[in-house]
C-alpha atoms as a PDB file:
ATOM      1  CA  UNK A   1      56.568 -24.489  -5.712  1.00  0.00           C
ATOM      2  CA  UNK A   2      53.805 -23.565  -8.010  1.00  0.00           C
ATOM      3  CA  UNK A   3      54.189 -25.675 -10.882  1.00  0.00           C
ATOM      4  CA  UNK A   4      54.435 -28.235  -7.903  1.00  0.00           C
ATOM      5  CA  UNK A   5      50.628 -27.568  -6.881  1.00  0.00           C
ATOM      6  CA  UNK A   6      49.818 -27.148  -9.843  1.00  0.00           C
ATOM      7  CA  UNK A   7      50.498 -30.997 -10.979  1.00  0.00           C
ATOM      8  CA  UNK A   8      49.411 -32.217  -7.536  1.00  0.00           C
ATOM      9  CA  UNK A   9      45.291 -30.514  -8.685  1.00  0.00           C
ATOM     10  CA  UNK A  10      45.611 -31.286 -12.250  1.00  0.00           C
ATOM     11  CA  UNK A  11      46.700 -35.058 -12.220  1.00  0.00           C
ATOM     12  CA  UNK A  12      43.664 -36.153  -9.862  1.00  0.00           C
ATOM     13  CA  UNK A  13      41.245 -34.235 -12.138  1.00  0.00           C
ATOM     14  CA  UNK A  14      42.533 -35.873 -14.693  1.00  0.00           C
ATOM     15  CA  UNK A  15      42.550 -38.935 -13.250  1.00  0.00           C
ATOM     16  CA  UNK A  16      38.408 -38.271 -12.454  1.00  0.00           C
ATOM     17  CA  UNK A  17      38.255 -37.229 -16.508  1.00  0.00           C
ATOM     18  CA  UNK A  18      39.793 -40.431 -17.842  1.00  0.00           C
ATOM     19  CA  UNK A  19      37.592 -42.608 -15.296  1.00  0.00           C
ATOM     20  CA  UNK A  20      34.589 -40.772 -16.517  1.00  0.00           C
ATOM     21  CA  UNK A  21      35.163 -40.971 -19.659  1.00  0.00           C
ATOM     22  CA  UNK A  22      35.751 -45.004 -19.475  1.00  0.00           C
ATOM     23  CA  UNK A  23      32.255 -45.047 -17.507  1.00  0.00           C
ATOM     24  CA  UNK A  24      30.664 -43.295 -20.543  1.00  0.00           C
ATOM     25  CA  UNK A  25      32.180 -45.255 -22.982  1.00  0.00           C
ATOM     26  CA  UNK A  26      30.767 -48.559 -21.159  1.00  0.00           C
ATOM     27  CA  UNK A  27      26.745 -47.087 -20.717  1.00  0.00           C
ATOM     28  CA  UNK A  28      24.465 -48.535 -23.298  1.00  0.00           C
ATOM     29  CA  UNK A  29      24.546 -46.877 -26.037  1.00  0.00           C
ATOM     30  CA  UNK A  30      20.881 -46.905 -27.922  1.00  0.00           C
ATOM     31  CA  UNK A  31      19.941 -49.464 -30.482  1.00  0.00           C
ATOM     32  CA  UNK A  32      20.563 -48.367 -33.972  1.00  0.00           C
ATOM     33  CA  UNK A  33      17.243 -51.268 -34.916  1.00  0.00           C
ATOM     34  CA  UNK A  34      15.414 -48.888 -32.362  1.00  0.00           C
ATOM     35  CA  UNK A  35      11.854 -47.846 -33.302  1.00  0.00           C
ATOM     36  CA  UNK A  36       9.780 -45.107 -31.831  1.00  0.00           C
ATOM     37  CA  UNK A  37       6.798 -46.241 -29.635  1.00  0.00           C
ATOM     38  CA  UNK A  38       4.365 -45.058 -32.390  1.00  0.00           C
ATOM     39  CA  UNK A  39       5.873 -47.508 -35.061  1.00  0.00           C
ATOM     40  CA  UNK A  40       6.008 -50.709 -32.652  1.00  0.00           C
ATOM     41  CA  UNK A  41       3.368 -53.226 -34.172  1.00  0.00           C
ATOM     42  CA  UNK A  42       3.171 -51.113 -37.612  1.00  0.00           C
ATOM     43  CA  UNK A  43       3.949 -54.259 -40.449  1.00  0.00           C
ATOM     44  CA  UNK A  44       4.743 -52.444 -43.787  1.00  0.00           C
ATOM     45  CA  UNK A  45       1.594 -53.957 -45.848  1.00  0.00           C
ATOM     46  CA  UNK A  46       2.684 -55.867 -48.758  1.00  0.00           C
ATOM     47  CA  UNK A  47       0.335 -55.198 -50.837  1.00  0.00           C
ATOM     48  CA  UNK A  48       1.433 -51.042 -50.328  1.00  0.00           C
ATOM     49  CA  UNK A  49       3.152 -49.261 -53.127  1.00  0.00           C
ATOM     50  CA  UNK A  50       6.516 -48.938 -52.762  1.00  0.00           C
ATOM     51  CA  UNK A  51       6.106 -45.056 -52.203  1.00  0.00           C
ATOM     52  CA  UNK A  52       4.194 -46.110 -49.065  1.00  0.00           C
ATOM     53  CA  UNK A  53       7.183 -48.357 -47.708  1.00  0.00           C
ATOM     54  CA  UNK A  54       9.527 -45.903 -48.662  1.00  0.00           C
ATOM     55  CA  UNK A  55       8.087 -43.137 -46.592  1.00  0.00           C
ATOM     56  CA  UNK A  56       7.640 -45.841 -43.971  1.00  0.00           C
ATOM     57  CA  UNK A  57      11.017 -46.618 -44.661  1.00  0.00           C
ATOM     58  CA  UNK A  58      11.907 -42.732 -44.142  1.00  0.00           C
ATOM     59  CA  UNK A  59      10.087 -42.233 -41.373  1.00  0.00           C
ATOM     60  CA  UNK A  60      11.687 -44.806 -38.971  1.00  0.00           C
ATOM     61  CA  UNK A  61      15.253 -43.357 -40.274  1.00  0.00           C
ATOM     62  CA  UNK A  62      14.676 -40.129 -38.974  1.00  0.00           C
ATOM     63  CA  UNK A  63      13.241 -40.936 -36.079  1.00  0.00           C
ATOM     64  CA  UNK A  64      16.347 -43.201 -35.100  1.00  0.00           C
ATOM     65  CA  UNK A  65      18.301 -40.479 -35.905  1.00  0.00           C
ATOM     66  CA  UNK A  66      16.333 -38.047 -34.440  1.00  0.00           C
ATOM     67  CA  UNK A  67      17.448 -39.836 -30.938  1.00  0.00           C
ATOM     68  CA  UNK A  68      20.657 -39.870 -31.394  1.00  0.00           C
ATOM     69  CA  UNK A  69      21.177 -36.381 -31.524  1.00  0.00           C
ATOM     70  CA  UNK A  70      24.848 -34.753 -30.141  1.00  0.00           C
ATOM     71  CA  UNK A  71      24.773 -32.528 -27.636  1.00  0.00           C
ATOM     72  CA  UNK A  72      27.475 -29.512 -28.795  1.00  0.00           C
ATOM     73  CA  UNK A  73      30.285 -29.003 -27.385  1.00  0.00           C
ATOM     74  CA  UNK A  74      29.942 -26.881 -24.632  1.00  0.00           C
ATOM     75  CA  UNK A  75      26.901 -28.382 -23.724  1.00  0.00           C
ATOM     76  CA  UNK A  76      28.830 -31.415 -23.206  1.00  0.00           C
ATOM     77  CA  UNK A  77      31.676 -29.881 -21.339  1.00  0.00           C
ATOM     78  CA  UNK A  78      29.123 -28.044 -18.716  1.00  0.00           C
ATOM     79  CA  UNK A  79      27.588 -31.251 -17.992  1.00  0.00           C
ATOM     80  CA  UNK A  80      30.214 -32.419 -15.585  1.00  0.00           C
ATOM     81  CA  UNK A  81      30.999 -30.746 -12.441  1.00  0.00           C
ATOM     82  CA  UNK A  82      34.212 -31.951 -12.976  1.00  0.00           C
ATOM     83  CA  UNK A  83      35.002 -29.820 -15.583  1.00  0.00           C
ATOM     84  CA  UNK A  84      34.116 -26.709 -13.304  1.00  0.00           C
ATOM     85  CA  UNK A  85      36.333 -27.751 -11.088  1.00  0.00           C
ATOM     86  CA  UNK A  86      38.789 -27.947 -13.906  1.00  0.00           C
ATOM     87  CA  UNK A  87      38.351 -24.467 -14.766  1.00  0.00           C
ATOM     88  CA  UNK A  88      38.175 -23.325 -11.410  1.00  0.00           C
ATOM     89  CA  UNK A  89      41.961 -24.866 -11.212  1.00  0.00           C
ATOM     90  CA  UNK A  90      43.582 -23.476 -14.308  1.00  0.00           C
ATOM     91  CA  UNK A  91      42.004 -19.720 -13.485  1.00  0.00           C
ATOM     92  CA  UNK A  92      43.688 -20.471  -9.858  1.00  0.00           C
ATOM     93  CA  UNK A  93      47.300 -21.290 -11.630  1.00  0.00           C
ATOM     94  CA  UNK A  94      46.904 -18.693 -13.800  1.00  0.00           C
ATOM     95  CA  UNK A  95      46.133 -15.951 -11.016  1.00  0.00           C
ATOM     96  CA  UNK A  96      49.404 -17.765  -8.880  1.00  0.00           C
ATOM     97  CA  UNK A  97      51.668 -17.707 -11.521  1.00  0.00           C
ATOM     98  CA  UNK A  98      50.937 -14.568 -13.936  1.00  0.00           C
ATOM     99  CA  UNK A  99      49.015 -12.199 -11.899  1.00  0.00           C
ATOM    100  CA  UNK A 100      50.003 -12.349  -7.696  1.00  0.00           C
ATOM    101  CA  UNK A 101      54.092 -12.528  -8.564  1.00  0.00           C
ATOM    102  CA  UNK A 102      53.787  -9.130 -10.907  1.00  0.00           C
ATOM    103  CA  UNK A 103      52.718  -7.437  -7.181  1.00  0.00           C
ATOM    104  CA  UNK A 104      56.012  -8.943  -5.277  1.00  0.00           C
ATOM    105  CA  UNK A 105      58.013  -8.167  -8.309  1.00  0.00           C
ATOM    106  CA  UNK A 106      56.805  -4.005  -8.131  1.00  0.00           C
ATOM    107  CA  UNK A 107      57.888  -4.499  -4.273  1.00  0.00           C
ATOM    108  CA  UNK A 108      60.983  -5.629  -4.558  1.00  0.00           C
ATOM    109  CA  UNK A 109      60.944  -2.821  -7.745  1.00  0.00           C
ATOM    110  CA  UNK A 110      59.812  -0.196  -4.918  1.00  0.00           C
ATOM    111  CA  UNK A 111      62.543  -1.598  -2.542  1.00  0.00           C
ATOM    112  CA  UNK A 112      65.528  -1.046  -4.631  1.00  0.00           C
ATOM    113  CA  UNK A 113      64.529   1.767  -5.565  1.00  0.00           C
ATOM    114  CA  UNK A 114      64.491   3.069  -1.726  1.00  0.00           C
ATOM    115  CA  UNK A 115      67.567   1.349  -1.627  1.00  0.00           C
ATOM    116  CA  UNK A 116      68.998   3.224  -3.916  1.00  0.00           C
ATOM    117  CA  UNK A 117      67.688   6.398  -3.051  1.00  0.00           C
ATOM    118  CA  UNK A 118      69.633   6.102   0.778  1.00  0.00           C
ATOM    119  CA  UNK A 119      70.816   9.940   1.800  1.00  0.00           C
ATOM    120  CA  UNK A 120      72.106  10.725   5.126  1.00  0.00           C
ATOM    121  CA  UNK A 121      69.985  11.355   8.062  1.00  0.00           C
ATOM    122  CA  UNK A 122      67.366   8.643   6.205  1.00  0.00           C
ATOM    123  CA  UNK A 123      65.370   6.838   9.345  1.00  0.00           C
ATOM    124  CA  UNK A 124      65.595   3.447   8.436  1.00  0.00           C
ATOM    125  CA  UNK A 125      64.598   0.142   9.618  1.00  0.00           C
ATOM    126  CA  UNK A 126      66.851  -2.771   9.471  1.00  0.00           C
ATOM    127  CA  UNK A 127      65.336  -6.578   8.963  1.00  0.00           C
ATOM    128  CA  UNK A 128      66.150  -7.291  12.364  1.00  0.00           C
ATOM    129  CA  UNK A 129      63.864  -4.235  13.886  1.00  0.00           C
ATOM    130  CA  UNK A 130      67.072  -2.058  14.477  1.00  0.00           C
ATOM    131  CA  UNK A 131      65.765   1.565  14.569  1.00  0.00           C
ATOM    132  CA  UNK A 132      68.555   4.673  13.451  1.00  0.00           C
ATOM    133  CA  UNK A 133      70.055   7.087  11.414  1.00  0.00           C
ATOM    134  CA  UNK A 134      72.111   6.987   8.563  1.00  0.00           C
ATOM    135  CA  UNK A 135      75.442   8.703   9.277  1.00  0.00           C
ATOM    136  CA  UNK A 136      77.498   7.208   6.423  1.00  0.00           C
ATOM    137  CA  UNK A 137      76.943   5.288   2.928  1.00  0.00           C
ATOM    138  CA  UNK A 138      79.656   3.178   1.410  1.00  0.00           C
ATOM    139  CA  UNK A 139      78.597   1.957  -1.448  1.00  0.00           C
ATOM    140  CA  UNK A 140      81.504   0.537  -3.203  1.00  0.00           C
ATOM    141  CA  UNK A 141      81.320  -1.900   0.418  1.00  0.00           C
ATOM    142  CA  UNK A 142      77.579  -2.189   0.088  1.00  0.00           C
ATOM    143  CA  UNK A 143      77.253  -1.297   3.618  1.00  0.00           C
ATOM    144  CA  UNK A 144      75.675   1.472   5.540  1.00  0.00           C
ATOM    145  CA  UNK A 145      76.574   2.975   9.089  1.00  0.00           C
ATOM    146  CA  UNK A 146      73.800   3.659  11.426  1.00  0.00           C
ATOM    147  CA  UNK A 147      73.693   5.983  14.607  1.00  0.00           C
ATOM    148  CA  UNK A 148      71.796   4.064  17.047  1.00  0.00           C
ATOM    149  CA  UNK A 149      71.668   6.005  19.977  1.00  0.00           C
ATOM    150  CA  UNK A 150      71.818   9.413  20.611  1.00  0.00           C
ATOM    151  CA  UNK A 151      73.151   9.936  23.740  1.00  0.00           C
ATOM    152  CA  UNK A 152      76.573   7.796  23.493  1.00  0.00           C
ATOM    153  CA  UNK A 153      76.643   8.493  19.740  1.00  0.00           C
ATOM    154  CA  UNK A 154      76.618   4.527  19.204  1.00  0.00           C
ATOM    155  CA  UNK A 155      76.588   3.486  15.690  1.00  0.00           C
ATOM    156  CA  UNK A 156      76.425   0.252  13.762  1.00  0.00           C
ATOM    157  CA  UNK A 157      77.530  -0.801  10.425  1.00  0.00           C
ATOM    158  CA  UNK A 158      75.188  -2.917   8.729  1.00  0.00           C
ATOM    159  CA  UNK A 159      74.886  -4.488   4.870  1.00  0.00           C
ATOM    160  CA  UNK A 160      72.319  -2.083   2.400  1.00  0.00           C
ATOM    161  CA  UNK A 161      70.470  -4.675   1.947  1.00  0.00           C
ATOM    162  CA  UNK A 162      69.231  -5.611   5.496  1.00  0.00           C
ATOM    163  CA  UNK A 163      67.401  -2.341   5.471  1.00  0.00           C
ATOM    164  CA  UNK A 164      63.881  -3.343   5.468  1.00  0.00           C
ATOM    165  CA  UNK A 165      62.245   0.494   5.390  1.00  0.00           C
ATOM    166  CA  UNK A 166      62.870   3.857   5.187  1.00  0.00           C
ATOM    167  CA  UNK A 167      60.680   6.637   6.956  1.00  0.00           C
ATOM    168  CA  UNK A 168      62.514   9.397   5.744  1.00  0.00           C
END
């Protein structure tokens, strides 16, 4: 049931990267001919040395470059609240699958364990809210017999495992 919800979150944020991801692709991407404002209008001179147009040269490169630099990584990653929602959903499947089942497993660990531990004159509770005493354990049968009822000395004889508590 898990792994179920699980696919039924992950596939539509998936779905929302892939989409984003095709919008990005298809932005305008800047011109790599782009100048800075500062060098619009600036004609090399011809008559310059050619160390002039080379640092001329040099000095539109890096500014071109300059504006094309990559965000990292994780800058890029926290820029979508997408992806917050993304990790938001894998810490939920983790906690559903790893963490909440360990605390039914140590119940049904504790349960057994009462189970097991079954002595006459235990109070018990059965899963269908029947209140009484143990008078007699067969456990080769698996089955337990409960007085019910004082009085007429009623008892019952129910399967050890439809005992829900014991209150000792």
């Amino acid at each position: 049931m898990g792994r179920i919800a699980f696919v039924l979150l992950i596939v539509p944020t998936l779905l929302c990267f892939a989409t984003e991801d095709l919008l990005a692709q298809n932005q305008e991407t800047p011109n790599d001919t782009a100048v800075a404002p500062s060098m619009v209008g600036v004609e090399p001179d011809t008559n310059a040395s050619d160390s002039t147009k080379e640092s001329l040269f040099e000095t539109k490169a890096s500014l071109v470059q300059g504006s094309k630099s990559k965000p990292s990584l994780l800058e890029e990653f926290l820029s979508s609240p997408l992806n917050y929602f993304l990790v938001l959903v894998v810490c939920l499947y983790v906690y559903l699958m790893f963490v909440q089942p360990r605390g039914a497993r140590q119940a049904k660990k504790l349960q057994v364990e009462r189970l097991n531990n079954l002595k006459k004159n235990d109070r018990v509770v059965t899963s269908a809210g029947i209140h009484g005493i143990i008078s007699s354990i067969n456990t080769d049968a698996g089955t337990v017999t409960l007085r019910v009822d004082e009085n007429s000395n009623a008892k019952l004889t129910i399967d050890r495992d439809s005992i829900r508590s014991v209150a000792s």
